[in-house]
Protein backbone atom coordinates (compact mmCIF):
# COMPACT_ATOMS: atom_id res chain seq x y z
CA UNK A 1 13.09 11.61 -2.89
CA UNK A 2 10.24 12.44 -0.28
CA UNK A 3 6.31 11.42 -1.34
CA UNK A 4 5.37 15.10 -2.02
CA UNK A 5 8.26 16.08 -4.05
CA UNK A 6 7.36 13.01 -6.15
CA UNK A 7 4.03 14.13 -6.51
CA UNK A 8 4.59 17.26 -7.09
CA UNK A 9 6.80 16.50 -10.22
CA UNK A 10 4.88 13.87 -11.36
CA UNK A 11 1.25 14.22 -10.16
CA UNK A 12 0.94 17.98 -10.22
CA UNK A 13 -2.82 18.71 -11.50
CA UNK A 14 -4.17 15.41 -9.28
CA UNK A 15 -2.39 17.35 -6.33
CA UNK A 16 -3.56 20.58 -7.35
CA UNK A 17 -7.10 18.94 -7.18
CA UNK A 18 -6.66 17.76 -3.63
CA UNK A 19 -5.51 20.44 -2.26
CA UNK A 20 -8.59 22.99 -3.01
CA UNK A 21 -10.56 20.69 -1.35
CA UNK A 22 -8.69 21.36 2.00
CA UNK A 23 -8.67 23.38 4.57
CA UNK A 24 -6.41 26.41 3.77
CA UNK A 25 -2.76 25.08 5.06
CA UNK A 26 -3.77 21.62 5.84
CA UNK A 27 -3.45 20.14 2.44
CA UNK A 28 0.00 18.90 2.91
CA UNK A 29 -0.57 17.65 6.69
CA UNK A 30 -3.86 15.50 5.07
CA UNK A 31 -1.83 13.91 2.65
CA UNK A 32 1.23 12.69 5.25
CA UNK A 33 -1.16 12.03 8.25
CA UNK A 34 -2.02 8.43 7.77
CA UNK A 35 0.67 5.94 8.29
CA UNK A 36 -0.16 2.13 7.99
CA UNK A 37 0.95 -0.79 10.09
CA UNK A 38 4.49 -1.91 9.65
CA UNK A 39 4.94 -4.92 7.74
CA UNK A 40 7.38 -7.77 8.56
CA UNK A 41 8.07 -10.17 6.80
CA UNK A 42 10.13 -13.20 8.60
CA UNK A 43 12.00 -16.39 6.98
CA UNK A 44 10.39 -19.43 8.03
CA UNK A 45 7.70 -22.19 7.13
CA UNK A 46 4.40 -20.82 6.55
CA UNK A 47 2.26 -22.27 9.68
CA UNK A 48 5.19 -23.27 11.41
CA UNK A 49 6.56 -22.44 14.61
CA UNK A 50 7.01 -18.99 14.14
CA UNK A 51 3.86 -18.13 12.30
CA UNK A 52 1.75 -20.55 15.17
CA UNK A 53 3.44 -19.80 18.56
CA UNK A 54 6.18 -16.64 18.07
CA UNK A 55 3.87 -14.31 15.89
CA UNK A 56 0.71 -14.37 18.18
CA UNK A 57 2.94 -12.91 20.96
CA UNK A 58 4.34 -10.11 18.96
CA UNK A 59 2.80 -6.19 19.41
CA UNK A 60 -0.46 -5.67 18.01
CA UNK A 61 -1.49 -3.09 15.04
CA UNK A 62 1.20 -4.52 12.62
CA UNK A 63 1.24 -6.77 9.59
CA UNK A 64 3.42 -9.91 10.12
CA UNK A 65 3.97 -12.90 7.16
CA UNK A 66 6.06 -15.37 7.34
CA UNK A 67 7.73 -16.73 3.91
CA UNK A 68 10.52 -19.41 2.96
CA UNK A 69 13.12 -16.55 1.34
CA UNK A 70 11.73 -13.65 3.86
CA UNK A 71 10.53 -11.33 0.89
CA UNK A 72 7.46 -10.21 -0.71
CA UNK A 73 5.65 -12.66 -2.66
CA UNK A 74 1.99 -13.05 -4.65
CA UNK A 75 0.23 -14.39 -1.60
CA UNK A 76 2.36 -11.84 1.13
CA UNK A 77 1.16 -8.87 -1.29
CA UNK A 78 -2.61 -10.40 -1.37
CA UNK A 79 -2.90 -10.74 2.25
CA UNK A 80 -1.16 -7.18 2.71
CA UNK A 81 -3.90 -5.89 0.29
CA UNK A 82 -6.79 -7.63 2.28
CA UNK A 83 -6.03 -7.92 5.72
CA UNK A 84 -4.34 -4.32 5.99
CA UNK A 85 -5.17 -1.99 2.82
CA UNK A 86 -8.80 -3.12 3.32
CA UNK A 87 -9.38 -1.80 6.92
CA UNK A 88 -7.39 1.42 6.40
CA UNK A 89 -8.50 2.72 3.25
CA UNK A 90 -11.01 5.53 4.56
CA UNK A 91 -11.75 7.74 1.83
CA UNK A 92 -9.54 8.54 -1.51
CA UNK A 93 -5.88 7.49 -0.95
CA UNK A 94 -3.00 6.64 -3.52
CA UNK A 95 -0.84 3.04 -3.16
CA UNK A 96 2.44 4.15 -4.89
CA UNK A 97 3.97 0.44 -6.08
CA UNK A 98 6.93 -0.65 -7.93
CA UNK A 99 6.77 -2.67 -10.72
CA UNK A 100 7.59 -5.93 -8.73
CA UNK A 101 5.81 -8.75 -10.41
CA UNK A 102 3.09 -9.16 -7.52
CA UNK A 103 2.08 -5.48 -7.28
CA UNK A 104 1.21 -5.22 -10.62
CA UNK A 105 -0.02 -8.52 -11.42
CA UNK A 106 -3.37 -8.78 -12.84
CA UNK A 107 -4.89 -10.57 -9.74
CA UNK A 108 -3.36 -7.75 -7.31
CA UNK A 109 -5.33 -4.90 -9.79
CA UNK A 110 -8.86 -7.25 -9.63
CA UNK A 111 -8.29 -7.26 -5.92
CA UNK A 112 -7.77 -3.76 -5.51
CA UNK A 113 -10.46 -3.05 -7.95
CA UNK A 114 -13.17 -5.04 -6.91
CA UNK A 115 -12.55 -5.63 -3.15
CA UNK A 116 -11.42 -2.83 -2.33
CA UNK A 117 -13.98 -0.14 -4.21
CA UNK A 118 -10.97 1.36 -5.94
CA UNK A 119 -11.16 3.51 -9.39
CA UNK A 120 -7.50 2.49 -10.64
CA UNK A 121 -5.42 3.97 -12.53
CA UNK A 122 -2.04 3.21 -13.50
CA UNK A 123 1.28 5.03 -14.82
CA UNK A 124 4.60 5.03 -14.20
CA UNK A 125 7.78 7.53 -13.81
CA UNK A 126 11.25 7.78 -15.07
CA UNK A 127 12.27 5.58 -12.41
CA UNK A 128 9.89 2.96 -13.25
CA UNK A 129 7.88 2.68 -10.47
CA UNK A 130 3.53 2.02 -10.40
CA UNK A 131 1.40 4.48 -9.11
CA UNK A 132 -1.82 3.35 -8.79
CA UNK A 133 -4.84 5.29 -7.14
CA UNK A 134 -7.19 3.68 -4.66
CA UNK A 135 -10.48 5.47 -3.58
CA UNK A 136 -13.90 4.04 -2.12
């Protein structure tokens, strides 16, 4: 299902808010025009070879972690949250999470309230999945 079709169904009047404050038949545009860095995340030793001498030689402007299993853990969500969520939040923008351990873990909401300058709020869909808002 695309973002604003999700929205639409289950943000409606937080939508409807946004887009008066728009430019007539931007609204939409605003919403999809940020993209952030990709993230990779690569199986290997944290601060071994790859994460010392392969990373620092990959393209810049993209988030790279390197973890024992290759997948998203506490400390790969933390460092997501700080090193990349922190520099391109701008003004009001929504993180849309599952309800994967990490995202929703009490530490990852004091991060994202307190170092990041967010007003949080929390609810989730038929599917299950976190939406949680992030403005500064």
């Amino acid at each position: 299902m695309h973002i604003i079709t999700w929205i639409k169904r289950n943000q409606r009047p937080w939508l409807l808010n946004y887009l008066v404050t728009k430019k007539s038949g931007s609204g939409y545009n605003s919403i999809l025009h940020t993209k952030l860095p990709i993230m990779f995340i690569m199986k290997g030793q944290p601060g071994g070879c790859i994460e010392s001498l392969e990373i620092p030689t990959f393209p810049a402007g993209h988030f790279y972690a390197v973890q024992e299993k290759a997948c998203m853990d506490a400390h790969v969500w933390k460092e997501f949250l700080r090193s990349v969520l922190y520099d391109d939040i701008e003004e009001c923008s929504v993180v849309l999470v599952d309800n994967f351990e990490s995202h929703v873990s009490e530490e990852s909401i004091n991060i994202v309230n307190e170092e990041l300058g967010s007003h949080l709020f929390c609810t989730t869909s038929k599917h299950d999945v976190g939406l949680s808002g992030v403005g500064r």
